[in-house]
Protein backbone atom coordinates (compact mmCIF):
# COMPACT_ATOMS: atom_id res chain seq x y z
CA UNK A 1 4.72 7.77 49.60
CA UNK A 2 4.70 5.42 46.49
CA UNK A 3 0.90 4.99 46.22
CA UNK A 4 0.68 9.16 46.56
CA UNK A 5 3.21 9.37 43.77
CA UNK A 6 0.98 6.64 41.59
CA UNK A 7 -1.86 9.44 41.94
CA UNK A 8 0.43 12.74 42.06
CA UNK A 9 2.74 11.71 39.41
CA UNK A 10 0.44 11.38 36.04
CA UNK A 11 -2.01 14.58 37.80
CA UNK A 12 0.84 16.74 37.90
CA UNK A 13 1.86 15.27 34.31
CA UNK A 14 -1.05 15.38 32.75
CA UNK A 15 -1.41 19.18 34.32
CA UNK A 16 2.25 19.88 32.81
CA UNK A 17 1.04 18.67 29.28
CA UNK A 18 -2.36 20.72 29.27
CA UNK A 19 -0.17 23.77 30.29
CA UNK A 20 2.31 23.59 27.30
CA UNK A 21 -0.21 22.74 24.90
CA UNK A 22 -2.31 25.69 26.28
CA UNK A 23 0.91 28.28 25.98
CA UNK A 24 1.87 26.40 22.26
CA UNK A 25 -1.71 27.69 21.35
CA UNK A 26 -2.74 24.31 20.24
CA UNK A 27 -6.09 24.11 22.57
CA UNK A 28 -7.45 27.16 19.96
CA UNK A 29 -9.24 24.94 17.07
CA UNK A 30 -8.60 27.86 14.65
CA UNK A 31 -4.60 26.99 14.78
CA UNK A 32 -5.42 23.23 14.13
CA UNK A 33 -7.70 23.78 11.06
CA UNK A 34 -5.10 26.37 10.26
CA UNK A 35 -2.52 23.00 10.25
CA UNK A 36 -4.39 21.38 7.75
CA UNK A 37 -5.48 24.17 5.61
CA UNK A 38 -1.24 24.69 5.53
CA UNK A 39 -1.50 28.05 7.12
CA UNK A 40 -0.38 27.75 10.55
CA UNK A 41 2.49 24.98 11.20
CA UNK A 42 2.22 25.10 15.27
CA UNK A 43 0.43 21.89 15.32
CA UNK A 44 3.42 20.16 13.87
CA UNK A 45 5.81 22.21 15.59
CA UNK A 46 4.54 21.27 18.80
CA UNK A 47 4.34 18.02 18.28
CA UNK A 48 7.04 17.46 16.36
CA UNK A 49 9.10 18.62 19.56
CA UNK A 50 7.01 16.31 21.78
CA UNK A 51 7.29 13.48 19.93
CA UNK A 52 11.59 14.05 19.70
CA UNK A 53 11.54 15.24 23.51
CA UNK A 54 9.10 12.17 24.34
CA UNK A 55 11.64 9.67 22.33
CA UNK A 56 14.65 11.05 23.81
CA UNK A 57 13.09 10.22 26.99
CA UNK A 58 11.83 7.00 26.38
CA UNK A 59 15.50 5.79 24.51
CA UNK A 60 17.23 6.60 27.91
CA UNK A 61 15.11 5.01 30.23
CA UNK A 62 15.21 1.92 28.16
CA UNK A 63 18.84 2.12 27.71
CA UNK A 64 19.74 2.39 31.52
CA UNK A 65 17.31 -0.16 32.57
CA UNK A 66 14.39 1.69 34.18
CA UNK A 67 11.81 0.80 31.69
CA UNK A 68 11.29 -1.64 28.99
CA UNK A 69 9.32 -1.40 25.59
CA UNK A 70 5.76 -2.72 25.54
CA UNK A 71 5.32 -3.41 21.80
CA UNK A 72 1.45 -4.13 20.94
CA UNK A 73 0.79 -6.13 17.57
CA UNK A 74 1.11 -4.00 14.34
CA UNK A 75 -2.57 -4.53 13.05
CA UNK A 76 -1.61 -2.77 9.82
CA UNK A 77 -4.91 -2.41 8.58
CA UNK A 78 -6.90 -1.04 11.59
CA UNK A 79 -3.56 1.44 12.02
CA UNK A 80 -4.84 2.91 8.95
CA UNK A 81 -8.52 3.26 9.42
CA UNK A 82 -7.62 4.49 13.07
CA UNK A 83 -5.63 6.95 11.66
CA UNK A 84 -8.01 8.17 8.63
CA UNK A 85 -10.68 8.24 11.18
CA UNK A 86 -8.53 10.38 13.61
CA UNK A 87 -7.35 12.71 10.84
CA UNK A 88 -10.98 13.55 9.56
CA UNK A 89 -12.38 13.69 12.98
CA UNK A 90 -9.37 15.61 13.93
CA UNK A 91 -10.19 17.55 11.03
CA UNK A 92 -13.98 18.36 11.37
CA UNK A 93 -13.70 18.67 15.33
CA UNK A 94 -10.88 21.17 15.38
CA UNK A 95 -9.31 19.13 18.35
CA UNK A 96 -7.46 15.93 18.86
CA UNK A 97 -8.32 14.68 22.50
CA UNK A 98 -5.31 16.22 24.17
CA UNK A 99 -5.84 19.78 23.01
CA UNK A 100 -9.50 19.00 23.65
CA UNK A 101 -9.22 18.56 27.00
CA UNK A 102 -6.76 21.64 26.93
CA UNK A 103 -9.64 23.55 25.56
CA UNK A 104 -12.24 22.32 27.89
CA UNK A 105 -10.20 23.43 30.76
CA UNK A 106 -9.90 27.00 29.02
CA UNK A 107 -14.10 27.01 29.22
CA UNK A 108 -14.51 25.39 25.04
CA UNK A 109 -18.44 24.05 24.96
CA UNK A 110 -17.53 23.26 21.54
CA UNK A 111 -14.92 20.93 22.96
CA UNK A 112 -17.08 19.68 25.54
CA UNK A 113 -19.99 18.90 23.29
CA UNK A 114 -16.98 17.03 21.20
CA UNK A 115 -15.40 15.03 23.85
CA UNK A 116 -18.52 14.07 24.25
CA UNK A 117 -18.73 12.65 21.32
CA UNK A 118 -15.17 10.82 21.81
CA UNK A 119 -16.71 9.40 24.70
CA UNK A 120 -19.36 7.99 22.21
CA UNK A 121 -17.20 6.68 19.56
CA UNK A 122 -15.09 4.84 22.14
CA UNK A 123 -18.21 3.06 23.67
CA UNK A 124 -18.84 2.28 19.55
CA UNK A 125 -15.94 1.07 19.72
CA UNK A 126 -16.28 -1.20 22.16
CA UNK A 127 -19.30 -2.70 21.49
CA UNK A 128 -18.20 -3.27 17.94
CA UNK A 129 -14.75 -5.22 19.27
CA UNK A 130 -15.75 -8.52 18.43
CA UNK A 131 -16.84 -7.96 14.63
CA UNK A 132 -13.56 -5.66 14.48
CA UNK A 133 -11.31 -8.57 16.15
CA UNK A 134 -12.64 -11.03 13.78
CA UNK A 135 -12.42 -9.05 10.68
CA UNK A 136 -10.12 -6.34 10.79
CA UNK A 137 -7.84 -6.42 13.02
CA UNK A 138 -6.21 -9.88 11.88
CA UNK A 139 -6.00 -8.36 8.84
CA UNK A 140 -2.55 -7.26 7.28
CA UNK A 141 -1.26 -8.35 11.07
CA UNK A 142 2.63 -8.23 11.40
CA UNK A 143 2.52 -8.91 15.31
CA UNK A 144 4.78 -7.70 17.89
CA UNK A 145 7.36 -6.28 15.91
CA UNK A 146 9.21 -2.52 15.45
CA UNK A 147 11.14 -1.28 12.88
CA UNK A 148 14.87 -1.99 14.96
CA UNK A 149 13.26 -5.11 14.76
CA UNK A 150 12.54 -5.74 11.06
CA UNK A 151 15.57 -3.93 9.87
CA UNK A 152 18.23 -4.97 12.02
CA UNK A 153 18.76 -1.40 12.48
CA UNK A 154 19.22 -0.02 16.33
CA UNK A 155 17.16 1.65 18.23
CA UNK A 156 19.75 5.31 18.66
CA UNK A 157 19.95 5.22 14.64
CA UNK A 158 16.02 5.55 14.37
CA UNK A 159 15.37 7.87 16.71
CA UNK A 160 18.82 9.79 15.53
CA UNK A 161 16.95 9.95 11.55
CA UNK A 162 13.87 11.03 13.42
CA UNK A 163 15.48 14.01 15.32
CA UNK A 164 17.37 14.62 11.91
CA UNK A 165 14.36 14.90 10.09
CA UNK A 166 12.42 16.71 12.43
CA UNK A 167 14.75 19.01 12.42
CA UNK A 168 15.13 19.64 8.67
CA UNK A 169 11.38 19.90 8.84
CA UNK A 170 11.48 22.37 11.36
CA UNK A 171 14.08 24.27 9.73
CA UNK A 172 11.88 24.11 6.02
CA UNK A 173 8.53 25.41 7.79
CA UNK A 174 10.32 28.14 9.72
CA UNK A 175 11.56 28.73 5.53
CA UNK A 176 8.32 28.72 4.25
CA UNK A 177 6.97 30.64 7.07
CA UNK A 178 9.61 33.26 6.78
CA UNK A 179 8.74 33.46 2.99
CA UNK A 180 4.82 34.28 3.65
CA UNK A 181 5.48 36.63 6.02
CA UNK A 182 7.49 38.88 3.30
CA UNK A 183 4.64 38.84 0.65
C-alpha cells in the first residue's frame, strides 16, 4: 500500500493544485499579465494564500517530528538572475509553470508551445551547469543557512510576520480594489 501511495499521493496532489489554480482563474494568462500591469491582484492573492497555507503546513510537520527542513545553499547571486529570468519569462509567457500546466490541461496551445520552451531552457540549463557552477553560483554564496538561522530569530516568529503581512497585504489590495471599482 506504501509504494501505491508514493504514486497516488503527489497524482492526486498535483491534481488538487491544478484544480484550485484552475477555479482561482490563474491558468487564464490575461489575469497574470493583468498582475503585473497592477490591474488584477488574483495572482498574488492566490499565492499569497498558498504560500501562508503551504508554511503553516510545513511549520507543523517540522514541529511534531514528521519532517525535517532540507535547506539548499543560498547562491545569492544565481537567486537573483533565477528570479529576473522567471519574472520576465513569467512576464512575456503569461504563465509560470504551474498555471501552465493548469492551462494545458484546460486545451492552452499557447501554453503548450511555452512549456515547450521550459522544457528547452531547462536542458540550457543543464548543459550550461558547469560554466554556471564555476562562475556564478559560488558567487555571493552564504551556504546552508535560513533566516531563523542568521537572526537568531525562531522559526513561529517568521512565519507569524509572514501571515501578518500577508494579511495586511491582502487587506490593502482588497482597499485598492474596492476603490477602482467605485470610479
Amino acid at each position: 500500500m506504501t509504494a501505491m501511495m508514493t504514486i497516488l499521493g503527489p497524482v492526486l496532489m498535483g491534481a488538487a493544485f491544478g484544480f484550485l489554480l484552475q477555479r482561482g482563474k490563474v491558468t487564464n494568462c490575461n489575469v497574470i499579465e493583468n498582475q503585473f500591469r497592477l490591474r488584477d491582484f488574483t495572482v498574488l492573492k492566490v499565492m499569497g494564500t498558498a504560500i501562508v497555507v503551504g508554511g503553516i503546513g510545513v511549520l507543523l510537520l517540522v514541529d511534531t517530528g514528521n519532517t525535517k527542513y532540507y535547506v539548499k545553499d543560498a547562491n545569492m547571486l544565481a537567486i537573483a538572475l533565477g528570479a529576473a529570468l522567471f519574472g520576465i519569462g513569467m512576464a512575456v509567457y503569461g504563465y509560470c509553470p504551474g498555471t501552465a500546466l493548469g492551462a494545458i490541461a484546460t486545451g492552452s496551445i499557447h501554453a503548450l508551445v511555452g512549456a515547450l520552451g521550459m522544457v528547452a531552457g531547462a536542458i540550457l540549463y543543464a548543459l550550461s551547469f558547469d560554466w554556471l557552477k564555476a562562475h556564478v553560483l559560488n558567487v555571493w554564496a552564504l551556504g546552508k543557512v535560513r533566516l531563523p538561522d542568521l537572526t537568531n530569530v525562531p522559526d513561529i516568529i517568521w512565519f507569524a510576520a509572514l501571515a501578518v503581512g500577508a494579511g495586511l497585504f491582502f487587506w490593502w489590495i482588497e482597499s485598492v480594489e474596492a476603490g477602482q471599482k467605485r470610479m
